[in-house]
Protein backbone atom coordinates (compact mmCIF):
# COMPACT_ATOMS: atom_id res chain seq x y z
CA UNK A 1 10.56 -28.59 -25.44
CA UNK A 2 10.98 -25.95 -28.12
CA UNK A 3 11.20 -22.08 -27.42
CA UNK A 4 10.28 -20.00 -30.27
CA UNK A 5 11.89 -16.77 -29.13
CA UNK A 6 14.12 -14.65 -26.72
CA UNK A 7 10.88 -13.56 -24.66
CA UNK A 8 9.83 -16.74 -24.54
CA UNK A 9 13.50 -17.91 -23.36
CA UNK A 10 13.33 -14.84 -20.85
CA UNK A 11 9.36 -16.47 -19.67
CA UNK A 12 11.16 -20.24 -19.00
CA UNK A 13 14.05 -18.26 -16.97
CA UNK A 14 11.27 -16.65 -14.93
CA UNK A 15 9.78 -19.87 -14.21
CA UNK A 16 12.18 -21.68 -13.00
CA UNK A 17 12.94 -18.68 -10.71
CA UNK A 18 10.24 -19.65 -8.79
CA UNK A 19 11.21 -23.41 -8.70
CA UNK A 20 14.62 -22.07 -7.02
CA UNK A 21 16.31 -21.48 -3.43
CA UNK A 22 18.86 -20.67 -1.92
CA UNK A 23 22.11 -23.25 -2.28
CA UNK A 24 20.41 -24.30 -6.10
CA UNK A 25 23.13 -25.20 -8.51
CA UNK A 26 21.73 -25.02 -12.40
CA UNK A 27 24.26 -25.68 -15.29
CA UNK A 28 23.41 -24.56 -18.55
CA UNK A 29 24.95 -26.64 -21.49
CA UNK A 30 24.42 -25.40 -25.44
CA UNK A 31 26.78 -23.90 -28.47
CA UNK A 32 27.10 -20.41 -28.86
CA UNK A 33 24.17 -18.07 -29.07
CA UNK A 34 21.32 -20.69 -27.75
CA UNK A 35 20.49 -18.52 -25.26
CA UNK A 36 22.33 -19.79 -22.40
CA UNK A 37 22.27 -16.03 -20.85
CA UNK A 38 18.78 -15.02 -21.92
CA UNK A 39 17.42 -17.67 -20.21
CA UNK A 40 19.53 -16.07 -17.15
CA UNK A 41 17.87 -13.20 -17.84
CA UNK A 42 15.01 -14.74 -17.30
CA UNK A 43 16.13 -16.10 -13.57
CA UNK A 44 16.93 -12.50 -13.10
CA UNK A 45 13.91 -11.20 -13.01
CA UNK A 46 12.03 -14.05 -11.77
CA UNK A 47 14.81 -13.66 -8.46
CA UNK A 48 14.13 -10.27 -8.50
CA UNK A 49 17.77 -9.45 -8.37
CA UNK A 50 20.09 -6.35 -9.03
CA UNK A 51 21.85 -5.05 -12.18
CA UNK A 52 21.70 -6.43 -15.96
CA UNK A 53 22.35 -9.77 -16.47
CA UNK A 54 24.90 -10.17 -19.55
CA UNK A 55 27.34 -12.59 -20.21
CA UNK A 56 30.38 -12.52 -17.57
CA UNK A 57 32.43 -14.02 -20.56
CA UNK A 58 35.20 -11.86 -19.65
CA UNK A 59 34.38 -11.16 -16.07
CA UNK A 60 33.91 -15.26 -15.68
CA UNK A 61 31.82 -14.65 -12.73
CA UNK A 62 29.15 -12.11 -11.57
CA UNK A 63 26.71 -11.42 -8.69
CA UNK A 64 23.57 -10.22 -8.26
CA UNK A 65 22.18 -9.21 -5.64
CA UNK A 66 18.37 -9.85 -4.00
CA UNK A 67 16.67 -6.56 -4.09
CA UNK A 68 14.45 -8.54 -1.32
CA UNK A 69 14.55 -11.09 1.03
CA UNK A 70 15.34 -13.72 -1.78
CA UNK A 71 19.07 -15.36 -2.92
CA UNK A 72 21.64 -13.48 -4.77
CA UNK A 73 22.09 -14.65 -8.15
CA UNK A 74 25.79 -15.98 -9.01
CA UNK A 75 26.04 -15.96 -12.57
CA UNK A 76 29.39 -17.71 -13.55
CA UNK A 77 30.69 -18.18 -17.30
CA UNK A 78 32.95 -21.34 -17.50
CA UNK A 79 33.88 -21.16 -20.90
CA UNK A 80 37.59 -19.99 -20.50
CA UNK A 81 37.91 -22.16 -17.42
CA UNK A 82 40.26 -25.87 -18.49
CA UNK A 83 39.76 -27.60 -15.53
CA UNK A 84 38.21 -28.23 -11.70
CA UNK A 85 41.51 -26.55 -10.04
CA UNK A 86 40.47 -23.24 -12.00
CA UNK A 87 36.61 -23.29 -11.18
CA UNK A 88 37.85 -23.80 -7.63
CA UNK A 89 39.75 -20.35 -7.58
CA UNK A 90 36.75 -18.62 -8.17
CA UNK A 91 35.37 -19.22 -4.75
CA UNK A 92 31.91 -20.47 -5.62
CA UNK A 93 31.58 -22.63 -2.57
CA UNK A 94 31.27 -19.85 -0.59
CA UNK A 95 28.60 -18.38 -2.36
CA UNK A 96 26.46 -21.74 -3.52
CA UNK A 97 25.04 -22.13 0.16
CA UNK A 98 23.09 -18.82 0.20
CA UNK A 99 22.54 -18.08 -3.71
CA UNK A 100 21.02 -19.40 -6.87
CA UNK A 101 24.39 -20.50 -8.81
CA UNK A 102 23.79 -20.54 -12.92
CA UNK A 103 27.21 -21.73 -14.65
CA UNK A 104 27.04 -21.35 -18.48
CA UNK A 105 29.29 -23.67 -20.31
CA UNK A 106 30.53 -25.65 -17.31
CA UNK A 107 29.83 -28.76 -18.70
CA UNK A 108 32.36 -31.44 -17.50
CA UNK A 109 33.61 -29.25 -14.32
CA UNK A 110 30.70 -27.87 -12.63
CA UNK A 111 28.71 -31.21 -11.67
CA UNK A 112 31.86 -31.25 -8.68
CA UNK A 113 29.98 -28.59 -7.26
CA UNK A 114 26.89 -30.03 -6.00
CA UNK A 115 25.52 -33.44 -6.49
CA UNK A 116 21.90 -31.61 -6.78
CA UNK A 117 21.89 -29.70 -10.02
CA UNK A 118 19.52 -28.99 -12.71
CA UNK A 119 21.23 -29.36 -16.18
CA UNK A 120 19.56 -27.92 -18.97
CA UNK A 121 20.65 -28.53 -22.81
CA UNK A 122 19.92 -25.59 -25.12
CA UNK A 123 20.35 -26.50 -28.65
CA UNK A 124 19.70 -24.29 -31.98
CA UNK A 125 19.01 -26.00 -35.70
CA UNK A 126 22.62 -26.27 -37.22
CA UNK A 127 23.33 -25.32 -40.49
CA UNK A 128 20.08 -23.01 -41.11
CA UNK A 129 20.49 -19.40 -42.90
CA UNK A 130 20.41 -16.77 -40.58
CA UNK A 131 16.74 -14.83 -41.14
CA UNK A 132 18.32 -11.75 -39.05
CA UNK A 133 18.73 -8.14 -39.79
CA UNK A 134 22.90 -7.46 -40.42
CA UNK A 135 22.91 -5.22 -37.69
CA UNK A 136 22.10 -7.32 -35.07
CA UNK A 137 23.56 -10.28 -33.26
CA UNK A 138 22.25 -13.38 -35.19
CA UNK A 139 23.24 -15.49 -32.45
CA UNK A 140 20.39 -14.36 -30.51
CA UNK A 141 16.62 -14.30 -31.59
CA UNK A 142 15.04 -11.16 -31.54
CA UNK A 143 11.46 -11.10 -29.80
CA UNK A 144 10.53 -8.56 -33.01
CA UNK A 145 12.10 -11.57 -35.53
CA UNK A 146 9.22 -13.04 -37.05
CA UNK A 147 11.00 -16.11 -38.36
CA UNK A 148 13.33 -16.80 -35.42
CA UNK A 149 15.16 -19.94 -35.15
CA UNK A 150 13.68 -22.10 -32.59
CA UNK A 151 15.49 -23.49 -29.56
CA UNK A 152 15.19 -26.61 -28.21
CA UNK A 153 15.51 -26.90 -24.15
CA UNK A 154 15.98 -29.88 -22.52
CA UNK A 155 16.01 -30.35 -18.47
CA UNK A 156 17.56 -33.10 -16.32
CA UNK A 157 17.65 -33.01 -12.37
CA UNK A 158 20.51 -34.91 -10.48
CA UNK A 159 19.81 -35.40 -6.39
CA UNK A 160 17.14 -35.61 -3.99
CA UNK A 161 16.60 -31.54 -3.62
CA UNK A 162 14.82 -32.23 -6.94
CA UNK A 163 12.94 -35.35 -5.90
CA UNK A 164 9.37 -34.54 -6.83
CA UNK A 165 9.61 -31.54 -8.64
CA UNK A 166 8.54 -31.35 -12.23
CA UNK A 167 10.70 -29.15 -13.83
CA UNK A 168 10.06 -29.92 -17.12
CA UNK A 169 6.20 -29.22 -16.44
CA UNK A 170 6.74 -25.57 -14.98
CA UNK A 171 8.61 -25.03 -18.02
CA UNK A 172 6.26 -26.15 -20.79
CA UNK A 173 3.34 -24.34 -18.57
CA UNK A 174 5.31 -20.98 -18.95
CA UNK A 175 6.21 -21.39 -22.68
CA UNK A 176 2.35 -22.12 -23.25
CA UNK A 177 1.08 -18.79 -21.43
């Protein structure tokens, strides 16, 4: 499906909040700047959690916590992470039981984690001129851009937790509100 902008991106996080639960495992695959951490913005709010969610680039993983009765939000960046040995010495199976668990760029490691896992692609149009002001991150697009470079989001569900549920459709519903 395509997303047109970073409020948009923020509106597909929020609905697949509501598709999650506790012990959920979602890996988000895509380059730089496809919005890989707005649309964990998005899973922020829609979990009603604690704190801003930025990229834990540096931090590699991050939790937020459930201002209610609903899971914490692990958000884990696996981008400086070369193999299953280091994923493993962050801990995360302590955590993925009671929390939502979003790894960005953990693509080739993070599937050991849970045999039910959404996986969703992200991908931006390569090659195309940057229509953003200098002073802002180009990576990103701006919900005030009004020629911002579409995304394209792709979902795929692995394991029976996901039997029956139509991810793709609660996505494309929220993008079309």
């Amino acid at each position: 499906m395509e997303v047109r902008t970073a409020a948009q991106m923020r509106q597909a996080g929020r609905a697949l909040a509501a598709l999650l639960r506790p012990g959920d495992l979602v890996l988000l695959h895509g380059d730089l700047g496809a919005g890989k951490t707005t649309l964990t913005q998005g899973i922020g709010v829609g979990l009603d959690v604690q704190g801003t969610v930025a990229s834990p680039t540096f931090i590699i993983a991050r939790t937020h916590r459930a201002r209610h009765d609903g899971p914490d939000l692990v958000h884990v960046d696996a981008y400086r992470i070369g193999s299953l040995d280091e994923l493993e010495t962050l801990d995360l199976d302590a955590s993925l039981e009671d929390s939502v668990t979003v790894v960005e760029w953990g693509e080739g490691l993070a599937e050991a984690l849970s045999a039910d896992r959404l996986e969703l692609t992200l991908s931006r149009p390569r090659g195309a001129a940057s229509r953003s002001a200098p002073d802002r991150d180009p990576a990103l697009p701006d919900d005030d851009d009004p020629a911002p470079e579409p995304r394209e989001l792709t979902v795929a569900a692995y394991g029976p937790r996901w039997d029956g549920v139509d991810v793709a459709a609660a996505l494309q519903a929220a993008l079309h509100d």
